[in-house]
C-alpha atoms as a PDB file:
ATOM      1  CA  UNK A   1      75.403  81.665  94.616  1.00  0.00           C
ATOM      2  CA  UNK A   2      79.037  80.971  96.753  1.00  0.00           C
ATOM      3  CA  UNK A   3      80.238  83.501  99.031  1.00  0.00           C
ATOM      4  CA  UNK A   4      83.564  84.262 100.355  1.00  0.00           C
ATOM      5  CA  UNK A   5      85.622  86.682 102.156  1.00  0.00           C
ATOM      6  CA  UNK A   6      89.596  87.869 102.501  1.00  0.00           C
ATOM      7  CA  UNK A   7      90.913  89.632 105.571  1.00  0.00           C
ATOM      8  CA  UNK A   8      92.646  93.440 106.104  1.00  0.00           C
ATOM      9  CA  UNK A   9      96.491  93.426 105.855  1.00  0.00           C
ATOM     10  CA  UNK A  10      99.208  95.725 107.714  1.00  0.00           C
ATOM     11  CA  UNK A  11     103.230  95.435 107.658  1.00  0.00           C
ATOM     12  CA  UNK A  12     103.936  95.112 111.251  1.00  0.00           C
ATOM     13  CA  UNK A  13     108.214  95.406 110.661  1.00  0.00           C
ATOM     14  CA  UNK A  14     110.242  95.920 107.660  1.00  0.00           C
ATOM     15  CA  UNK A  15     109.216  99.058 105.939  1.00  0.00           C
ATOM     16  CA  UNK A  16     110.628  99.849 102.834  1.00  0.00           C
ATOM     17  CA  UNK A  17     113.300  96.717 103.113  1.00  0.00           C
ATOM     18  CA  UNK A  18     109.875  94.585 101.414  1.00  0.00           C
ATOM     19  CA  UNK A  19     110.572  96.562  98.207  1.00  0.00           C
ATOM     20  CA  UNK A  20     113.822  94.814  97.875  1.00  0.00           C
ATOM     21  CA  UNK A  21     114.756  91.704  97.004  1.00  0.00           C
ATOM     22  CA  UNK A  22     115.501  88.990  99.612  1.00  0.00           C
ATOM     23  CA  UNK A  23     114.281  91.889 102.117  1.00  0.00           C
ATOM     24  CA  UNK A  24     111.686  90.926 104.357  1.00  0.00           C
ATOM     25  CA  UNK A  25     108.761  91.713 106.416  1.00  0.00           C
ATOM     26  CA  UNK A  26     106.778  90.282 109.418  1.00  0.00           C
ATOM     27  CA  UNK A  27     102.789  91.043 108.266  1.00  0.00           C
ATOM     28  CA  UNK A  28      99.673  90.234 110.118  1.00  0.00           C
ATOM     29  CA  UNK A  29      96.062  89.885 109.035  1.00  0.00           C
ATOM     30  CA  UNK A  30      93.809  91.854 110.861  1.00  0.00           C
ATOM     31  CA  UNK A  31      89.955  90.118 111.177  1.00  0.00           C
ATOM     32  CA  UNK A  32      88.315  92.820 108.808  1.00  0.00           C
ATOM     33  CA  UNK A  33      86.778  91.497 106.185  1.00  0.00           C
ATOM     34  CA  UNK A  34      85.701  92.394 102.777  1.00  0.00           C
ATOM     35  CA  UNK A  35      83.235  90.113 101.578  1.00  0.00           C
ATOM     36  CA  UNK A  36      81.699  88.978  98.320  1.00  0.00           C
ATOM     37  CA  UNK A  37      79.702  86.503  96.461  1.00  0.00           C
ATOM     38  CA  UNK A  38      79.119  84.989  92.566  1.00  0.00           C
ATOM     39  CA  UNK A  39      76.339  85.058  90.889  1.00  0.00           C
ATOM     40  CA  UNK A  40      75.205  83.280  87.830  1.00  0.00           C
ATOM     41  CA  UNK A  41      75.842  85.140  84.448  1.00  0.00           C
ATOM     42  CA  UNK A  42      77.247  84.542  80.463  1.00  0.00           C
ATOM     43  CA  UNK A  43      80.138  85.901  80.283  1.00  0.00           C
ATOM     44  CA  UNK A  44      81.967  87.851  83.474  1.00  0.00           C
ATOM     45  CA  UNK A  45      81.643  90.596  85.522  1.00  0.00           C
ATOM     46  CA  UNK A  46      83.041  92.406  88.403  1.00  0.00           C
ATOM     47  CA  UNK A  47      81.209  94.750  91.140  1.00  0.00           C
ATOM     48  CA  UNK A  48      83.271  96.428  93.979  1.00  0.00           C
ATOM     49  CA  UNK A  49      81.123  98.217  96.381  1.00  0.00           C
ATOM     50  CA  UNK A  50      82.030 100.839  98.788  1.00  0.00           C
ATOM     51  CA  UNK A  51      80.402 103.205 101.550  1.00  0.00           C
ATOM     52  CA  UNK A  52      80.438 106.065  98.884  1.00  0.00           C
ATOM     53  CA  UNK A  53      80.128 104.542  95.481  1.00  0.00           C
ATOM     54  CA  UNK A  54      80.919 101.206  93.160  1.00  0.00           C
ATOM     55  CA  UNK A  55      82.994 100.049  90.519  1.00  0.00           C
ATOM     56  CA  UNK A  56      81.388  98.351  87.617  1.00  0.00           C
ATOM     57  CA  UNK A  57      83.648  96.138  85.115  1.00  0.00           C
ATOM     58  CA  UNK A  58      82.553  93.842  82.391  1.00  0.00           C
ATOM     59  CA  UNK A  59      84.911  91.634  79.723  1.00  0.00           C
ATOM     60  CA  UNK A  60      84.546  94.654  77.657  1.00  0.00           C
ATOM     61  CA  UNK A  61      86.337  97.003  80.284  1.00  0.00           C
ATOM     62  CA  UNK A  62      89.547  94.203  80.034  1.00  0.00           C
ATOM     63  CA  UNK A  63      91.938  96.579  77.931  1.00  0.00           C
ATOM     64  CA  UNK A  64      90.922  99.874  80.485  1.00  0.00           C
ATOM     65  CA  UNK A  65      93.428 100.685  83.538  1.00  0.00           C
ATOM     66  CA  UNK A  66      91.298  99.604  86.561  1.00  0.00           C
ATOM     67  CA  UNK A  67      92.250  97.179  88.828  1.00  0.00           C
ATOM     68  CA  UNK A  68      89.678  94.794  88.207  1.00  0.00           C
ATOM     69  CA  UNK A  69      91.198  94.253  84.542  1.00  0.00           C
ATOM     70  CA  UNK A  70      95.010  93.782  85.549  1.00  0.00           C
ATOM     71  CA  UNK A  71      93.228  91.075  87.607  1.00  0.00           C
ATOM     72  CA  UNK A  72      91.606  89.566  85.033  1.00  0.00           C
ATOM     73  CA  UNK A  73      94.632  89.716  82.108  1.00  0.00           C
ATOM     74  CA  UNK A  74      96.397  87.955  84.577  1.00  0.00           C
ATOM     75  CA  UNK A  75      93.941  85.475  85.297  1.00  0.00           C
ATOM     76  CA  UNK A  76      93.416  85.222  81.679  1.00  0.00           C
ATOM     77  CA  UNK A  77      97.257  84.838  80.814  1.00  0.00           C
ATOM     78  CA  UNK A  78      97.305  81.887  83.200  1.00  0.00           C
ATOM     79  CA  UNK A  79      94.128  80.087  82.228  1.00  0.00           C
ATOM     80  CA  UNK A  80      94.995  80.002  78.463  1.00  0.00           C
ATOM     81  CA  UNK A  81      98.244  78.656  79.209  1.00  0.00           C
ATOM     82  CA  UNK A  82      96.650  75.941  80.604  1.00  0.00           C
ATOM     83  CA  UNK A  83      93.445  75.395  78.584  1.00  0.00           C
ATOM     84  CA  UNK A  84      91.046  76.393  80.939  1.00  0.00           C
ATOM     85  CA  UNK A  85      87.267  76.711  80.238  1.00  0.00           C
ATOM     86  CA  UNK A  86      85.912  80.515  79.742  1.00  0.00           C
ATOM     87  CA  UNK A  87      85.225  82.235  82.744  1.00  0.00           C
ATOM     88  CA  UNK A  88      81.404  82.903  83.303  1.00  0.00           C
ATOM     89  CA  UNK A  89      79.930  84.421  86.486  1.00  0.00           C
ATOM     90  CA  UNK A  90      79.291  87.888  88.021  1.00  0.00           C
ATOM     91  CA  UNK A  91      81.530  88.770  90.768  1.00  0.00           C
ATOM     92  CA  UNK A  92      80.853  90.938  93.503  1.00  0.00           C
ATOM     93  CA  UNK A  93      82.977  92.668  96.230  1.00  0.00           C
ATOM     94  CA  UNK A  94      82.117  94.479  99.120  1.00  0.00           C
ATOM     95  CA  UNK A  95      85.200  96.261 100.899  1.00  0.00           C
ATOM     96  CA  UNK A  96      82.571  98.430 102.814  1.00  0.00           C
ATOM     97  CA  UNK A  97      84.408  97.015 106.574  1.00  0.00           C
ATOM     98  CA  UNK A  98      87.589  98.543 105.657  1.00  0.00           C
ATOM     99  CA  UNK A  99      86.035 102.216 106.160  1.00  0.00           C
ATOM    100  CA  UNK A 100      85.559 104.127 109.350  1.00  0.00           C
ATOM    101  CA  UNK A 101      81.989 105.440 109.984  1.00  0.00           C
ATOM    102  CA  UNK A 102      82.644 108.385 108.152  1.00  0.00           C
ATOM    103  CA  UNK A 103      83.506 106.642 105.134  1.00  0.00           C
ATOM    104  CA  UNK A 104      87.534 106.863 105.550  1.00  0.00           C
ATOM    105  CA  UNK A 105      89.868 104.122 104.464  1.00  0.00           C
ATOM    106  CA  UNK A 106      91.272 102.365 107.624  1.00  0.00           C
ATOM    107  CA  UNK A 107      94.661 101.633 106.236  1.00  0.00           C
ATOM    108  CA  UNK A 108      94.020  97.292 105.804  1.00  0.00           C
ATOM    109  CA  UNK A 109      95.503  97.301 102.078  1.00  0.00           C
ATOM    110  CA  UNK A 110      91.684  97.549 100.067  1.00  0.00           C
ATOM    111  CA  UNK A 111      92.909  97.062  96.376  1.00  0.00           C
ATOM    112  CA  UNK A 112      95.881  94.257  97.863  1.00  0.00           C
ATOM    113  CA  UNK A 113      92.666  92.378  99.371  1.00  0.00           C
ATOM    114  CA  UNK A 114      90.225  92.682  96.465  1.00  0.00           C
ATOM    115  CA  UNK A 115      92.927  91.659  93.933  1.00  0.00           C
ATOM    116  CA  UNK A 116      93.554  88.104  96.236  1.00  0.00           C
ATOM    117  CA  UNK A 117      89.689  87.791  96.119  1.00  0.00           C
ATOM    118  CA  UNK A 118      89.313  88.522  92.584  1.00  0.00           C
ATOM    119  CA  UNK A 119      92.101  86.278  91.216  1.00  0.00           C
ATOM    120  CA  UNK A 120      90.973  83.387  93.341  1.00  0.00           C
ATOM    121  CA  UNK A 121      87.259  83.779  92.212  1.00  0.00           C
ATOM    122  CA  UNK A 122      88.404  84.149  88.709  1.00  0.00           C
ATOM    123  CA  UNK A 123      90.402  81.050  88.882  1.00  0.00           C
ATOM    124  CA  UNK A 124      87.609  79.062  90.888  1.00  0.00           C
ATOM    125  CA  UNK A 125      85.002  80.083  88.122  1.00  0.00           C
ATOM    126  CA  UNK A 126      87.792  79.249  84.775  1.00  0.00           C
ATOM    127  CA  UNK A 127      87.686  75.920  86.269  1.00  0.00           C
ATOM    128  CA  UNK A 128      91.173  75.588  88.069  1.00  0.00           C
ATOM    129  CA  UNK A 129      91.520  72.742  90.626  1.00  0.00           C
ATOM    130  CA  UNK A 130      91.473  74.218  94.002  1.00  0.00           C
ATOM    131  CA  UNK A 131      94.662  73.131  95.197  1.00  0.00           C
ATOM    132  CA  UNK A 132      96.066  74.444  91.976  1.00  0.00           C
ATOM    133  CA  UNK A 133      94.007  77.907  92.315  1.00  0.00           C
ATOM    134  CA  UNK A 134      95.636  78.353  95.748  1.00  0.00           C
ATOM    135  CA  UNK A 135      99.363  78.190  94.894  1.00  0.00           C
ATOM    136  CA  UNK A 136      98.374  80.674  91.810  1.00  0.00           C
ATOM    137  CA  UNK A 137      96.304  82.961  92.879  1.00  0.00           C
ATOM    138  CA  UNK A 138      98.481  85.026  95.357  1.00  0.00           C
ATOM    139  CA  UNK A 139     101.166  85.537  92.646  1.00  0.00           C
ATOM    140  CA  UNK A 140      98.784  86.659  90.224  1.00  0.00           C
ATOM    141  CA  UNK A 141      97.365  88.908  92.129  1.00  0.00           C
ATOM    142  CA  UNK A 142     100.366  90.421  93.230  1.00  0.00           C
ATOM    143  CA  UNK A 143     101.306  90.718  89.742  1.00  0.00           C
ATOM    144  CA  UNK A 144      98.362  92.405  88.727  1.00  0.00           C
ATOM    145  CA  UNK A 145      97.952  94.488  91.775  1.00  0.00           C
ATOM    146  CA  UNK A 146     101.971  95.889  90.996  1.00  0.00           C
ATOM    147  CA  UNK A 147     101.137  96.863  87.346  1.00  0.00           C
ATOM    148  CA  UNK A 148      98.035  98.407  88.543  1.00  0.00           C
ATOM    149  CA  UNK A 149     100.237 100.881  90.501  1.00  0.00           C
ATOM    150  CA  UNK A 150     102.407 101.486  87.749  1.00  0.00           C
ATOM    151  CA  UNK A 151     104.973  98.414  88.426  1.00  0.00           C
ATOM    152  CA  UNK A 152     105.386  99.468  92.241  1.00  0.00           C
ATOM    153  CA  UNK A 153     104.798  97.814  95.655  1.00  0.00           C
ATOM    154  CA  UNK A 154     106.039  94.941  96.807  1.00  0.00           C
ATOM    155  CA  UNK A 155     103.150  93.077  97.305  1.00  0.00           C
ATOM    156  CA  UNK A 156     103.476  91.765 100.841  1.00  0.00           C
ATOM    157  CA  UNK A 157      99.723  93.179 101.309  1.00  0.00           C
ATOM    158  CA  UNK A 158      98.482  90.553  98.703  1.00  0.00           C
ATOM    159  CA  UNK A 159      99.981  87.619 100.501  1.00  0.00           C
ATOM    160  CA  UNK A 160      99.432  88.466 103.837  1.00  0.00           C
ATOM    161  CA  UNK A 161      95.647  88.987 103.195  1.00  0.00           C
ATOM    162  CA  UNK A 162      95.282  85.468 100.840  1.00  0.00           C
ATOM    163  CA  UNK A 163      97.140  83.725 103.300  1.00  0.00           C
ATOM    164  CA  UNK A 164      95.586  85.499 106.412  1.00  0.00           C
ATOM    165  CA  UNK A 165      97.502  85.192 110.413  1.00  0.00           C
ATOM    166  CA  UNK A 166     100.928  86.415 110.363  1.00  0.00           C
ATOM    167  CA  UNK A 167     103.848  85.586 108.640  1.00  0.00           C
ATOM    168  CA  UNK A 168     106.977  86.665 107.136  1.00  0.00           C
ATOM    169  CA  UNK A 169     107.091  88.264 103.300  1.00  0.00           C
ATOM    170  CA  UNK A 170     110.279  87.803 101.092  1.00  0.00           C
ATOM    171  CA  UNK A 171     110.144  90.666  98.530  1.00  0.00           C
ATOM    172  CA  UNK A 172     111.655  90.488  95.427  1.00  0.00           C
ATOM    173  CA  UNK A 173     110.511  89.556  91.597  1.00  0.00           C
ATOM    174  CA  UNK A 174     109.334  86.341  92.714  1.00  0.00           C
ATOM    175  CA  UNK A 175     107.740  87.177  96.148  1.00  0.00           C
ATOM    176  CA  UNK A 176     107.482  84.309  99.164  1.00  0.00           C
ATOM    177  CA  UNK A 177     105.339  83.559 102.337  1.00  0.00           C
ATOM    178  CA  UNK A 178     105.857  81.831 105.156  1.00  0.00           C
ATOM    179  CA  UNK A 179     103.137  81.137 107.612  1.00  0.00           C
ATOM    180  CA  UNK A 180     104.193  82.107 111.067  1.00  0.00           C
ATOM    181  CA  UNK A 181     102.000  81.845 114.376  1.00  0.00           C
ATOM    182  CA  UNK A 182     102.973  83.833 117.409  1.00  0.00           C
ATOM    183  CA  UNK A 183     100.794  82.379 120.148  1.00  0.00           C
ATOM    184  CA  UNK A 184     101.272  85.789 122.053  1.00  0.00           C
ATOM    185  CA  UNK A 185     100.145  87.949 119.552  1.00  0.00           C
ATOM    186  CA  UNK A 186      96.531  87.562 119.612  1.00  0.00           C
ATOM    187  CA  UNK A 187      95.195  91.024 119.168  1.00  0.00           C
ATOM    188  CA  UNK A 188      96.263  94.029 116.947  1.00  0.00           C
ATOM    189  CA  UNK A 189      96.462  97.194 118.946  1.00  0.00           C
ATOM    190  CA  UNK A 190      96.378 100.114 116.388  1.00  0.00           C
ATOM    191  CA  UNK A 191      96.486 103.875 116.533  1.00  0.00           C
ATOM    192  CA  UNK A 192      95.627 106.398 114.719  1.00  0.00           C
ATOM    193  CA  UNK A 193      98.442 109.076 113.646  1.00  0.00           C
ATOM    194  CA  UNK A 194      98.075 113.194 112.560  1.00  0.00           C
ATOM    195  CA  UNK A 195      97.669 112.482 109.412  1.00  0.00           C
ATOM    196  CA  UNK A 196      97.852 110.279 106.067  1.00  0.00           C
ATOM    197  CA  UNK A 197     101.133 110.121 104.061  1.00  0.00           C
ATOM    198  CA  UNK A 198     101.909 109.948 100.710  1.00  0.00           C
ATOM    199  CA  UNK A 199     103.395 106.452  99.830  1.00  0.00           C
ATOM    200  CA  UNK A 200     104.310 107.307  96.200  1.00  0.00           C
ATOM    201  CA  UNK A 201     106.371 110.046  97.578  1.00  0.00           C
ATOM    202  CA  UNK A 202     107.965 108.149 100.574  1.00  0.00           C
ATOM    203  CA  UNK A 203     109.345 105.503  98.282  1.00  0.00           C
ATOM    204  CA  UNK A 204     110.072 108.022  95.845  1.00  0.00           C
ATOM    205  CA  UNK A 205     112.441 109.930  98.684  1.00  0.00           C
ATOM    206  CA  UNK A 206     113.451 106.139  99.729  1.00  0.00           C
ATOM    207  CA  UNK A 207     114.705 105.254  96.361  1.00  0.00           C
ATOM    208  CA  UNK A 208     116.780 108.819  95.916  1.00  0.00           C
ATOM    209  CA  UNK A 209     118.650 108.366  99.389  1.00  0.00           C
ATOM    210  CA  UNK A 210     119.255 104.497  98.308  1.00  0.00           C
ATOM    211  CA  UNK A 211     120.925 105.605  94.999  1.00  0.00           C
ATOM    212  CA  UNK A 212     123.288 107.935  96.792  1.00  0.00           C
ATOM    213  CA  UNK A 213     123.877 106.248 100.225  1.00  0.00           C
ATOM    214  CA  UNK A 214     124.385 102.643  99.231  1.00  0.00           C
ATOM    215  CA  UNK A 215     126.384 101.432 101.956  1.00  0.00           C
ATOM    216  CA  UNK A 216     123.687 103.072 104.260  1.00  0.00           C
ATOM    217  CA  UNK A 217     121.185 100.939 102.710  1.00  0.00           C
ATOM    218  CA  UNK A 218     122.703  97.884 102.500  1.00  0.00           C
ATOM    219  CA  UNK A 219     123.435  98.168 106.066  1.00  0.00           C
ATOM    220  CA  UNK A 220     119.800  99.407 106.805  1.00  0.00           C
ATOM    221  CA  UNK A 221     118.704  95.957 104.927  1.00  0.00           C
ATOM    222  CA  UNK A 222     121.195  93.763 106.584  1.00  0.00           C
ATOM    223  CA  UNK A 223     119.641  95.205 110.077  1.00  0.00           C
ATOM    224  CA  UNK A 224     115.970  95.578 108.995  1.00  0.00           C
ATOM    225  CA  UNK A 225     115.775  91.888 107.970  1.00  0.00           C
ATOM    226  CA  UNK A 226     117.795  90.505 110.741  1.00  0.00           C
ATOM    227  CA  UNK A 227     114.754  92.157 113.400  1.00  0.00           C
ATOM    228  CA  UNK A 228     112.346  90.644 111.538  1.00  0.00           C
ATOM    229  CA  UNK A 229     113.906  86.802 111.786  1.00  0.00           C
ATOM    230  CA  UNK A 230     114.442  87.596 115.634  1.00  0.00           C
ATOM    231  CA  UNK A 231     110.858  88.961 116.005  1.00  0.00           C
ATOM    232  CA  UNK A 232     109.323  86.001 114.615  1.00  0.00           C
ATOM    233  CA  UNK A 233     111.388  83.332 116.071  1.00  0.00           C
ATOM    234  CA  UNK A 234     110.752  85.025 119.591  1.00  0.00           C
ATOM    235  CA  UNK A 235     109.546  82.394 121.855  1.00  0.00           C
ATOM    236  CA  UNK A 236     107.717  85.215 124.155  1.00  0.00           C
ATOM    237  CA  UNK A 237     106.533  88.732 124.066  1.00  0.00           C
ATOM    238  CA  UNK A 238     109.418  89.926 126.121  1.00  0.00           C
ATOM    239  CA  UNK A 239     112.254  88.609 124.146  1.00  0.00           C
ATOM    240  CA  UNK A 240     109.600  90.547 120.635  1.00  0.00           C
ATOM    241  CA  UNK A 241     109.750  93.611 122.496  1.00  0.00           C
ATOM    242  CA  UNK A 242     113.370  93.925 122.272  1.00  0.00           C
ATOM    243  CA  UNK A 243     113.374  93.179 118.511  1.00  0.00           C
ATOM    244  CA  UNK A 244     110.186  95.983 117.872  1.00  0.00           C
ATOM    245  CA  UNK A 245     112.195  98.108 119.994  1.00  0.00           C
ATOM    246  CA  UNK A 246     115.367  97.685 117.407  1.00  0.00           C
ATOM    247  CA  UNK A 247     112.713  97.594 114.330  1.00  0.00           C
ATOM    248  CA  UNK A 248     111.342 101.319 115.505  1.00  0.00           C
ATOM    249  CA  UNK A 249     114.848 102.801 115.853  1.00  0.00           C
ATOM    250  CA  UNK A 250     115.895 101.202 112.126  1.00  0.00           C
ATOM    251  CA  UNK A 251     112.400 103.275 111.231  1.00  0.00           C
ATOM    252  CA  UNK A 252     113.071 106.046 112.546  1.00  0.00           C
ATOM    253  CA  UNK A 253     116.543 106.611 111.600  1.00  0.00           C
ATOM    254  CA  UNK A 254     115.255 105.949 107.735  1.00  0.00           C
ATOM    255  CA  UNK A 255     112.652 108.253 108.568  1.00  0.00           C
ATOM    256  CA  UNK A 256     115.110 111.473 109.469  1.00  0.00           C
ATOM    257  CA  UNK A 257     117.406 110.152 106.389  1.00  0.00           C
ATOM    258  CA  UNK A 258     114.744 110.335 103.825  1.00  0.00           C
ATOM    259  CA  UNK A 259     112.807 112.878 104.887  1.00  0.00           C
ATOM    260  CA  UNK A 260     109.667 111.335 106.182  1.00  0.00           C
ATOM    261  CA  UNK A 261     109.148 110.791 109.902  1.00  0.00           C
ATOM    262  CA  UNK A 262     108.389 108.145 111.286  1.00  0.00           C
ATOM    263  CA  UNK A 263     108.431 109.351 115.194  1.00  0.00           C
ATOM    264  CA  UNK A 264     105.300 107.732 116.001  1.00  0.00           C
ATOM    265  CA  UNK A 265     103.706 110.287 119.273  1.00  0.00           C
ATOM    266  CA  UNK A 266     101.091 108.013 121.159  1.00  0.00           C
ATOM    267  CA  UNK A 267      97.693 109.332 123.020  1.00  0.00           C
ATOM    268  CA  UNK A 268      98.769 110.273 126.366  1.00  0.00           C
ATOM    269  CA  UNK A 269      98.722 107.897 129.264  1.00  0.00           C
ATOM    270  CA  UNK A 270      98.877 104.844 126.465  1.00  0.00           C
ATOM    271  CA  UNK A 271     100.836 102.132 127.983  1.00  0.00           C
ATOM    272  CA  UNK A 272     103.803 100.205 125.796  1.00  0.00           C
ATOM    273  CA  UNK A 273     106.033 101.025 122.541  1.00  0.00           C
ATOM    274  CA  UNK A 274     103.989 102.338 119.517  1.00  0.00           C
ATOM    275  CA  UNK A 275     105.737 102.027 115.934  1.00  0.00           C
ATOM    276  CA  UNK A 276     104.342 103.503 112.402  1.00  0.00           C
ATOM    277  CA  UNK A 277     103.690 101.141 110.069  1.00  0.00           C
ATOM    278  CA  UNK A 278     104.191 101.666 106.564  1.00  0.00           C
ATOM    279  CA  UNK A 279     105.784 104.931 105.215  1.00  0.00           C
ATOM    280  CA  UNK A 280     105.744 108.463 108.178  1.00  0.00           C
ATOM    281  CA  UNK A 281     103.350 107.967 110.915  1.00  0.00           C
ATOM    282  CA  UNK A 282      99.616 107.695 109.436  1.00  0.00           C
ATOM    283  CA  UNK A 283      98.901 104.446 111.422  1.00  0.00           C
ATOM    284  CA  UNK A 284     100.709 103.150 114.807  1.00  0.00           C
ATOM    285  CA  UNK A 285     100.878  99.620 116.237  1.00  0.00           C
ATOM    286  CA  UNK A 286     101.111  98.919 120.048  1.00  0.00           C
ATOM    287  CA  UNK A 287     102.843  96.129 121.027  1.00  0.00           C
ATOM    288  CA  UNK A 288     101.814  95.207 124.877  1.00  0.00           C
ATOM    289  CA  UNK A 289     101.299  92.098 126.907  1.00  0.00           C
ATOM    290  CA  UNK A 290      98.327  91.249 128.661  1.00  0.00           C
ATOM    291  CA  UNK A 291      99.729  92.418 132.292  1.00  0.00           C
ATOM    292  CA  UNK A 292     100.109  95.977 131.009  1.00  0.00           C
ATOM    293  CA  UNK A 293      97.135  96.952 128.198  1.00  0.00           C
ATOM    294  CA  UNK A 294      94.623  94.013 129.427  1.00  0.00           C
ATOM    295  CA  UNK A 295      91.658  93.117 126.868  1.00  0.00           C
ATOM    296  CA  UNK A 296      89.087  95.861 127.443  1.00  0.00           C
ATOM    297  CA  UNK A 297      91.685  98.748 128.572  1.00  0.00           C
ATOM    298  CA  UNK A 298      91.699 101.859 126.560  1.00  0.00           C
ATOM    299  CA  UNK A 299      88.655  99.712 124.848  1.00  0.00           C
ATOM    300  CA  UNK A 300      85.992 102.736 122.472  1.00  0.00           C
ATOM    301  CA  UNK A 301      88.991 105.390 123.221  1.00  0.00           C
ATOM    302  CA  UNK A 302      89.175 108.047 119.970  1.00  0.00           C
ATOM    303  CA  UNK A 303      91.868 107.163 117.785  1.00  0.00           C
ATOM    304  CA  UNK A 304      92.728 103.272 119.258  1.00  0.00           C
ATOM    305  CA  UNK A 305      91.256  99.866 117.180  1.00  0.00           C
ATOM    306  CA  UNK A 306      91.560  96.563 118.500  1.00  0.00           C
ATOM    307  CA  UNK A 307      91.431  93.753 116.434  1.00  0.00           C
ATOM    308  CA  UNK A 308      91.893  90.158 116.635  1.00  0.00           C
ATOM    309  CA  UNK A 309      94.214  88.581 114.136  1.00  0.00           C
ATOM    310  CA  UNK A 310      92.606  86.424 110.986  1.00  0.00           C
ATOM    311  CA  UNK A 311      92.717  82.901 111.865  1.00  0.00           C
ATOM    312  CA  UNK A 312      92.773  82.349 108.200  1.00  0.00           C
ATOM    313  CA  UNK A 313      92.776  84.439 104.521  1.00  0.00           C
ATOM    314  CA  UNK A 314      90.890  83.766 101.433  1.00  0.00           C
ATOM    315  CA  UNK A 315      87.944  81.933 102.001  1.00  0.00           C
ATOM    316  CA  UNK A 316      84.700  79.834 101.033  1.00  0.00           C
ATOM    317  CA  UNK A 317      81.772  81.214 103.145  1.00  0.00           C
END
């Protein structure tokens, strides 16, 4: 039996501008983990597990819509190309870490995170070279994980939880990732919004006020990508505040324009500048130095996580 593990993933700046291509977005890797392990078998299988149920998938499930068989076309697309051996082994994922308590989804990108950990496994177990199965697997996931949703998303949540840390995502038909440490963002300061938003419908409105406003949205690209460059090639929190700052007003701004707000309100008495992440204000992200929200501040208060980032992504255990 081998076990392994893939971290959370959240879109820190550059909402909405990841859907595009050559638009990009700063992403960080939360240390959440869902965890798995392989067991021997004939043929394959796939178990995801969950606080309140489980998914059960076998090679006779491959032509059915779930997630676990756009995985494993595309897995099976790439191995034939390159006459692989068939894939034996029975698979099991555990995303169980990436509920609250009372069995809620926390917002770390679930089905992003189980495709990177099923198309790595898949490769590992068809016999693909590891170095090989690493520069695959994220773009076959992401693959699969789009046609999953119908040929949507822009699959920044794949890469940033197979490659783990932070980084910046290039969106587009051929997505990119490049690896980017800030040493002064060590911890991920999150907050809870009012309440969950539809992201089907956000980029629904998104893509009906891009249509009809296109020198708005080129102009909202041009601006969205140049805050994430600054951000991540700020040599100190102060000079990234300025640039999260800018990133929040760009999000806002879309938010009023397309109908989905994105006015993030923070607890009161919560120190620093919280942004939404993603589409409207579900989930917030505090950015704040060490002299004002010091490790242990605020620390079991309703509604605020705290979570160091991934060191790393996929992984051997």
């Amino acid at each position: 039996m081998r076990s392994f593990s893939v971290p959370g993933n959240l879109l820190l700046l550059g909402e909405y501008a990841v859907l595009e291509e050559e638009g990009l977005g700063f992403a960080a890797a939360p240390d959440v983990r869902i965890t798995g392990w392989i067991e021997e078998r004939e043929g394959v299988s796939m178990t995801g597990r969950w606080p309140s149920g489980k998914a059960e998938w076998t090679e006779k499930d491959q032509e059915s819509a779930s997630l676990f068989s756009s995985v494993y076309r595309e897995v099976s697309d790439f191995t034939g190309c390159h006459g692989l051996s068939k894939i034996n082994g029975k698979i099991i994922i555990d995303s169980s870490a990436f509920f609250s308590e009372k069995g809620e989804k926390m917002g770390f990108g679930s089905s992003a995170a189980v495709s990177a950990a099923a198309a790595a496994v898949l490769l590992y177990l068809s016999g693909t070279p590891l170095d090989k199965a690493a520069a695959a697997a994220p773009g076959i996931a992401c693959s699969a994980h789009r046609k999953f949703q119908g040929n949507r998303g822009s699959g920044y949540d794949v890469f940033c939880s197979f490659y783990g840390g932070t980084g910046i995502f290039r969106g587009g038909k051929n997505p990119g990732w490049q690896p980017v440490h800030l040493p002064w963002l060590k911890e991920l300061i999150l907050v809870s919004g009012k309440k969950s938003v539809s992201s089907k419908n956000s980029i629904g409105q998104y893509s009906a006020w891009k249509k009809n406003n296109p020198k708005e949205f080129h102009s909202f690209l041009t601006a969205s990508n140049e805050c994430v460059s600054r951000f991540a090639g700020a040599e100190d929190i102060e000079e990234a505040l300025f640039w999260f700052k800018e990133a929040r007003r760009i999000g806002v701004n879309l938010g009023e324009r397309i109908g989905v707000p994105a006015e993030f309100a923070p607890p009161e008495g919560l120190p620093g500048l919280v942004k939404s992440l993603g589409a409207g204000d579900e989930l917030g992200f505090l950015l704040a130095s060490e002299d004002n929200f010091p490790a242990g501040s605020f620390k079991g208060e309703r509604g605020i996580l705290r979570f160091p980032v991934a060191k790393d992504g996929f992984r051997w255990i």
